[in-house]
Each structure stands twice: as C-alpha cells, then as structure tokens.
Protein backbone atom coordinates (compact mmCIF):
# COMPACT_ATOMS: atom_id res chain seq x y z
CA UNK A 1 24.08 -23.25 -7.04
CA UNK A 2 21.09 -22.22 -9.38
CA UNK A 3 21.01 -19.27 -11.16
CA UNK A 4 19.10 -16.27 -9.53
CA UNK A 5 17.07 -16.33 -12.74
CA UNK A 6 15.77 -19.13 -12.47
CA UNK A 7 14.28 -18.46 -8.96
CA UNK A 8 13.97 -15.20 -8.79
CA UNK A 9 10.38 -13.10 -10.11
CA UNK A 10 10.35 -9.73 -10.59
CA UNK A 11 7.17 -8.39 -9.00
CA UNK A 12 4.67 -5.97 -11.42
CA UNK A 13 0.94 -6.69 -10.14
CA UNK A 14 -0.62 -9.35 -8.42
CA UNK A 15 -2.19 -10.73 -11.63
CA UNK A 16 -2.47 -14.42 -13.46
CA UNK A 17 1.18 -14.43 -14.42
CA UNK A 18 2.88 -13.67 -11.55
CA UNK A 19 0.69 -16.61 -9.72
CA UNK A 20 1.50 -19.24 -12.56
CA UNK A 21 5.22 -18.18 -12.65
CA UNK A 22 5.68 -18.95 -9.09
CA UNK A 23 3.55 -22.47 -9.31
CA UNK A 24 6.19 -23.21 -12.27
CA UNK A 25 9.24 -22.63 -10.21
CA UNK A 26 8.03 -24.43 -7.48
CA UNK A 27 7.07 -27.50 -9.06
CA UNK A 28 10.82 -27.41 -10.61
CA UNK A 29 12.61 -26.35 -7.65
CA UNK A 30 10.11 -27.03 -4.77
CA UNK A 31 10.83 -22.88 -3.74
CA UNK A 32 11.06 -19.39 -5.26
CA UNK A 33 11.89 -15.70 -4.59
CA UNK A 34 9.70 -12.43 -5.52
CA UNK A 35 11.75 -9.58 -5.32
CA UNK A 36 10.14 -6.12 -5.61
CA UNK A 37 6.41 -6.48 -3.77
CA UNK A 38 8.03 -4.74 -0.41
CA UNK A 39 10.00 -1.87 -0.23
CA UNK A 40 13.34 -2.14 1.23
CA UNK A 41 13.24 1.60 2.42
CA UNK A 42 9.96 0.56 4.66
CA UNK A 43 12.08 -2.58 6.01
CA UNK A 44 15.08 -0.83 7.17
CA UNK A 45 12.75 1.57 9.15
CA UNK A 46 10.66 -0.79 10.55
CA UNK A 47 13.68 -2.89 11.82
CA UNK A 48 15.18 0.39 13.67
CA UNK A 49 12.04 0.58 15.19
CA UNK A 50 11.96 -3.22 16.36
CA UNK A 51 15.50 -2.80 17.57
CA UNK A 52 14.44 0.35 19.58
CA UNK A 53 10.93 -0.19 20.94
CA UNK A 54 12.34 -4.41 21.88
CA UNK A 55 12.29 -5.55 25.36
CA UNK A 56 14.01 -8.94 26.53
CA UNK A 57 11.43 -8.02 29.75
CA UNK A 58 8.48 -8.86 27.41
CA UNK A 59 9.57 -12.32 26.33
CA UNK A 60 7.15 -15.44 27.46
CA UNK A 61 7.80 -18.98 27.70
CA UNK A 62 8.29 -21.52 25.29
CA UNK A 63 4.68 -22.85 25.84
CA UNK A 64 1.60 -22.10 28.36
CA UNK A 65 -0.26 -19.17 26.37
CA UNK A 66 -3.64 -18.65 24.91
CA UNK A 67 -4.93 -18.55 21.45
CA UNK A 68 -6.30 -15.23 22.68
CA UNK A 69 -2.37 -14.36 23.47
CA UNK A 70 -1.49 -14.69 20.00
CA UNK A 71 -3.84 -12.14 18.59
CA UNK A 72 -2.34 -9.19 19.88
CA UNK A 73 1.11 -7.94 20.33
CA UNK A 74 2.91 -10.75 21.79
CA UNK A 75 6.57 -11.93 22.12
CA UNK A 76 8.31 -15.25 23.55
CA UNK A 77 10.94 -17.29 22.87
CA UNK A 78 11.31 -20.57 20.97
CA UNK A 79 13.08 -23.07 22.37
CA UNK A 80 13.55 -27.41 22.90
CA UNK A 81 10.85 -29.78 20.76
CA UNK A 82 12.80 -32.76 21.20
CA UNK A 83 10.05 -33.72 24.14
CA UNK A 84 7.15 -33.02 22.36
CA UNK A 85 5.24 -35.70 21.13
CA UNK A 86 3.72 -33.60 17.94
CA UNK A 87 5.88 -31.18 15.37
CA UNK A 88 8.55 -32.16 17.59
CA UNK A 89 11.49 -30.74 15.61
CA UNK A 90 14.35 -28.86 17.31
CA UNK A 91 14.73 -24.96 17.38
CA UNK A 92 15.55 -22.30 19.02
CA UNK A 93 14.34 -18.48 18.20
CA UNK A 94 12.13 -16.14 19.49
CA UNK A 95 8.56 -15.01 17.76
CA UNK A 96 7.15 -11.33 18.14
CA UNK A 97 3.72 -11.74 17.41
CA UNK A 98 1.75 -8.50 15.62
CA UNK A 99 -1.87 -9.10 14.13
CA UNK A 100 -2.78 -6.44 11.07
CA UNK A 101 -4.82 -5.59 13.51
CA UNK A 102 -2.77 -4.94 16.72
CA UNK A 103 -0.59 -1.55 16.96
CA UNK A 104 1.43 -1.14 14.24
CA UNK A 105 4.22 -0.99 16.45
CA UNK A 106 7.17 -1.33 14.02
CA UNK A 107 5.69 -0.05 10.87
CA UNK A 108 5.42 -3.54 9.53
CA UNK A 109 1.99 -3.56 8.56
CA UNK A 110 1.93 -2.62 4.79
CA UNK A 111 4.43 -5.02 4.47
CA UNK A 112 2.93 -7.59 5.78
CA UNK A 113 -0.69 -6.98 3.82
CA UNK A 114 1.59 -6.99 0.68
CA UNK A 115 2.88 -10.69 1.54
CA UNK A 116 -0.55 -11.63 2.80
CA UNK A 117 -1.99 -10.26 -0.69
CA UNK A 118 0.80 -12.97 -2.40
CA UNK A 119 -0.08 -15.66 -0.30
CA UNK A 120 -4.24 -15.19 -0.78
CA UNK A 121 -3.27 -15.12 -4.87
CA UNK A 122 -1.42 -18.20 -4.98
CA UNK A 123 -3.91 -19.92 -2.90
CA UNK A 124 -6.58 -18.79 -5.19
CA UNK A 125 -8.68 -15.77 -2.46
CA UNK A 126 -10.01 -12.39 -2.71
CA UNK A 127 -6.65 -10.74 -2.42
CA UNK A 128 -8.21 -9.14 0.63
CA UNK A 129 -8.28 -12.66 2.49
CA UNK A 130 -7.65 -12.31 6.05
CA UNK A 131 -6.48 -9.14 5.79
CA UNK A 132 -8.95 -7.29 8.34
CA UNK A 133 -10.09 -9.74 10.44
CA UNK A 134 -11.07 -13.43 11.28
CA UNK A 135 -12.92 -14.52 8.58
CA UNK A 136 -16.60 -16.26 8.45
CA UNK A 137 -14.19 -20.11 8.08
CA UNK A 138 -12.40 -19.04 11.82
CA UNK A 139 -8.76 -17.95 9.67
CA UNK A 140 -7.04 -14.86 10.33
CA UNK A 141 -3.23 -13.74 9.52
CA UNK A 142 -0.68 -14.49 12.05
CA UNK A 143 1.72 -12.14 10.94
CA UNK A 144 4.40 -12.08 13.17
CA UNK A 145 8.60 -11.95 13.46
CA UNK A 146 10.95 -15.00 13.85
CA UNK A 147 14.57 -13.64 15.20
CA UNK A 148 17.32 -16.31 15.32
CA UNK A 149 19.59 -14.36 17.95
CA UNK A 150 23.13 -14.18 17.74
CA UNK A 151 25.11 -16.95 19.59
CA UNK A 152 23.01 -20.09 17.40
CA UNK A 153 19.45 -19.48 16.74
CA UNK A 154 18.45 -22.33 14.17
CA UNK A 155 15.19 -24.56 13.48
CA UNK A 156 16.03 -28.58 12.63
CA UNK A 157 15.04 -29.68 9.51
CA UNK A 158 11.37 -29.85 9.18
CA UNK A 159 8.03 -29.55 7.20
CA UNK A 160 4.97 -27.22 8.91
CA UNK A 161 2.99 -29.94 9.74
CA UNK A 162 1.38 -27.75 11.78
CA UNK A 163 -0.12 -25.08 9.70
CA UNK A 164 -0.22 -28.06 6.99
CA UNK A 165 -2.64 -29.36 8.92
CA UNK A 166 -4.73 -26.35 9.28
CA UNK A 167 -4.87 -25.88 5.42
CA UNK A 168 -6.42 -29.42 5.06
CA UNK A 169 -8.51 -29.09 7.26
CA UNK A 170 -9.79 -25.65 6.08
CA UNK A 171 -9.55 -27.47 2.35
CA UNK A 172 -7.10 -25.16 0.82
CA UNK A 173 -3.18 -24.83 -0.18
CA UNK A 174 -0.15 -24.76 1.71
CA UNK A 175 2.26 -22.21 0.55
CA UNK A 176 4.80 -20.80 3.20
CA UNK A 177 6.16 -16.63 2.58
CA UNK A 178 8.87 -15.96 4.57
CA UNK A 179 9.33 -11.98 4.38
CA UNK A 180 13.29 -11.25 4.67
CA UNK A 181 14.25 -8.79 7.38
CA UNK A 182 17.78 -9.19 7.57
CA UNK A 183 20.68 -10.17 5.08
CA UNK A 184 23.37 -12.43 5.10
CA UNK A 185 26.99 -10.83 5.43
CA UNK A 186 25.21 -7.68 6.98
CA UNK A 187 22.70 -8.64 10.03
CA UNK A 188 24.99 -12.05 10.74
CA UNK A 189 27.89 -14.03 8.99
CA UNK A 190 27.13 -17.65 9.56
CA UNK A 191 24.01 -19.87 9.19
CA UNK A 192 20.65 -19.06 7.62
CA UNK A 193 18.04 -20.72 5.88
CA UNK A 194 18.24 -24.00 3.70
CA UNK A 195 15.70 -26.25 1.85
CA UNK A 196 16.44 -29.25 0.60
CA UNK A 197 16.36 -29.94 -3.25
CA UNK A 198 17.34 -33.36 -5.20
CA UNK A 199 19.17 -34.46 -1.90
CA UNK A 200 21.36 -31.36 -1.72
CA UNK A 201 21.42 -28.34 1.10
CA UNK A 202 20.87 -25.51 -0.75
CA UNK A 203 21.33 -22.01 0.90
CA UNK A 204 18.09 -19.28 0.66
CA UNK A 205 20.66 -16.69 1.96
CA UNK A 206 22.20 -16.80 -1.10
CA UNK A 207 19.66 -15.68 -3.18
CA UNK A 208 18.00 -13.17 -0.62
CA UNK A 209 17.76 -9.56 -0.14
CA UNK A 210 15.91 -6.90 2.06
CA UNK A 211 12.46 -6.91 1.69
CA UNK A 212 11.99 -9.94 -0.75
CA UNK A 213 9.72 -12.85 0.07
CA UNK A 214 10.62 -16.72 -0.11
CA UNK A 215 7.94 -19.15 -0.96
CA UNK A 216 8.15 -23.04 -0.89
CA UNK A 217 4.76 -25.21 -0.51
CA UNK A 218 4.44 -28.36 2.17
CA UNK A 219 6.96 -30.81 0.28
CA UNK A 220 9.82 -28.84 0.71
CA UNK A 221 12.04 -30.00 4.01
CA UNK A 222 13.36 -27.01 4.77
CA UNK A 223 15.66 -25.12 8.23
CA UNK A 224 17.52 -23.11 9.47
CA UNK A 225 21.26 -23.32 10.25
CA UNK A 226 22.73 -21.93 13.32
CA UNK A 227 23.17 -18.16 13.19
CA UNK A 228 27.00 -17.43 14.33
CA UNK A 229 27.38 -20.02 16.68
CA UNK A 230 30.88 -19.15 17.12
CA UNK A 231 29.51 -15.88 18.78
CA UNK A 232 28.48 -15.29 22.59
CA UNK A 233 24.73 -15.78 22.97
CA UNK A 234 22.57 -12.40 22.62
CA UNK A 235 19.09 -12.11 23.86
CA UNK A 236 18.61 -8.93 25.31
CA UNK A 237 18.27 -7.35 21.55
CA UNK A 238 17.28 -7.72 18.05
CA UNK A 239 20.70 -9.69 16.52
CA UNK A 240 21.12 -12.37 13.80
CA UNK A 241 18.48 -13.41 11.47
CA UNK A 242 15.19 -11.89 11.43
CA UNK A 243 12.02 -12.98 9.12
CA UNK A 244 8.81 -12.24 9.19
CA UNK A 245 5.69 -14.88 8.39
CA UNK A 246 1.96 -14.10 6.99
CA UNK A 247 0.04 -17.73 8.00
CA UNK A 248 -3.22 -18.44 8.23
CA UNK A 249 -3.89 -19.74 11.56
CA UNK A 250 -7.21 -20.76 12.88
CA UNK A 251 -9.43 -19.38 15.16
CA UNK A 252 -9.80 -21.19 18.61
C-alpha cells in the first residue's frame, strides 16, 4: 500500500501549485486524492436529502433516452455491456443525472462547481468552464451520481473510452474526478474502487474520505469491485457506494 502522503494533496486555492502537484503524482502513480476542496458537512446533508427525496419509480432503462434526457434531472439504472459492440465493459449501477443547471435537488451543486473548478484547472480553462451552461465548443458538465447498490453493484475493469473520445475530439485533456459520497466501513463493507498500478490492484477506498475527490487521467485501467455481494440485492433506496462525476460531455 502507498503512503497517504504520497497521494494525498491538501487543498488551499486553485492556483499553479496545486495543478502541477497533481500532474506529478499522476505521472508517478497514474492517480491522486485532494482532500479539503468540498466540505464534508455539505456531503452528509446532501446525501440525507438523496436518500429522502429517491424514488426506485423514477428509474429508466439501461439504454433508449435522449441527449435532451440527460440535461435535466434524470435517473436510470446501469446494467449488462457484454452485448454492446462499443465501451462494452460490464457493470451494473444506477446514474442520477443533475445538470448545475437543473434543480438543485440534493444540495449538490456547490460541490459539484468546486470539482468542476479542479477539473477546468488541470485541463488548463477559465476556472468557470462549463460551469453555467453549454459552451460556444457544444461541452457542458454532466454532473451527475453513480450508486453501486447493495447486493453487488460493480463496473469491470475499464478505461472511459467514451468521454476519452470526446476530449480528442474537442482537442483537450482527459482527467477523470470522482467526488466521494460514501465511505468504506460506513456506507458498505465489501468492494469499492480499484485502479491498476505496476500490475497490482490497488484499493481507492483505502485512501478515501467524505467529500474528497479522486483523479486519474485516460491510462489508468481502473473499476469497481462488487459492493457486498454477500448481501440481498437493494434497489428501492440509496445503499452501497455512491460517487459523484463532473465530465464534460458534448452537446448533441
């Protein structure tokens, strides 16, 4: 296991240092942990709102809506890729879409500005990137919730190919923030998220708390391991691993 030190940044300002001390820790260990940029009081509210205000009733299928769907309040579940013929990993979770723009509906929206802010610095944008609106290049902020439910949520391992692709395309970097909503040995017991480094499995739950965000960039292979699988399947409530996700999608 690597020491927390050597992964984890202490978050002052978005400034210079704070972007180059991330790029350093990722070219060593392909992923990094800023701890500090989101409060952990605002977190544990906004998850007792998710948990109250969450309907099982609201959840869509796996595949069938619009890009117009997306950029509003929008929930569905996650599930199969084995069939597809593109990004076809395996998974199975459930994604609560909310837009900076939609209804704040859990209280999440600070939050997710302050991860947004991270990911425009690293990539080198006005810190105010995509924070408003779609921008004048089509990209906008799909901030949104990944829950891995109770019972053996999990993703395969993988690389975004998908929102790797976008970033070409758009000509600009890839860097993945993954804003932590739940904890290990709290929310669930078993499972949680891994990347791979030197040809070893190493754990992200081990280094995480409330309210910090994850980064790793588009070489990292990366997953997540079933969430209590050795628990009855729950979907009809907020249980297991939740995470919430700041990408820049495109416009369509």
């Amino acid at each position: 296991m690597l020491e927390p030190e050597k992964i984890i940044i202490r978050f002052n300002e978005f400034d210079n240092t704070l972007r180059e001390g991330i790029i350093e820790r990722m070219e060593k260990y392909t992923f990094c942990v800023i701890r500090g940029a989101v409060s952990k009081t605002s977190i544990e509210k906004s998850m007792v709102a998710l948990k109250t205000q969450f309907r099982q009733l609201d959840d869509h299928p796996t595949t069938g809506e619009s890009p117009k769907e997306i950029q509003d309040n929008f929930q569905k579940l996650i599930i199969g890729g084995v069939a597809k013929k593109y990004n076809n990993f395996p998974r199975f979770f459930r994604t609560i879409y909310n837009p900076l723009w939609s209804n704040d509906k859990f209280g999440l929206r600070t939050c997710f500005k302050q991860a947004s802010r991270l990911r425009n610095l690293l990539l080198s944008k006005p810190l105010d990137f995509a924070l408003e609106g779609i921008e004048a290049d089509g990209l906008w902020t799909a901030s949104r919730i990944h829950q891995y439910p109770t019972g053996g949520g999990f993703f395969a391992e993988h690389r975004d190919t998908t929102i790797m692709d976008v970033a070409k395309e758009k000509k600009i970097g890839f860097y993945q923030l993954i804003l932590v909503l739940s904890v290990k040995g709290v929310d669930f017991e078993m499972g949680g998220a891994f990347v791979e480094l030197d040809n070893e499995r190493v754990s992200l739950e081990d280094y995480l708390e409330l309210g910090d965000i994850a980064i790793y960039d588009g070489s990292t292979l990366h997953g997540v391991d079933e969430i209590d699988p050795h628990k009855n399947l729950v979907l009809d409530q907020i249980s297991g691993r939740t995470v919430g996700f700041v990408s820049l999608y495109k416009d369509i």
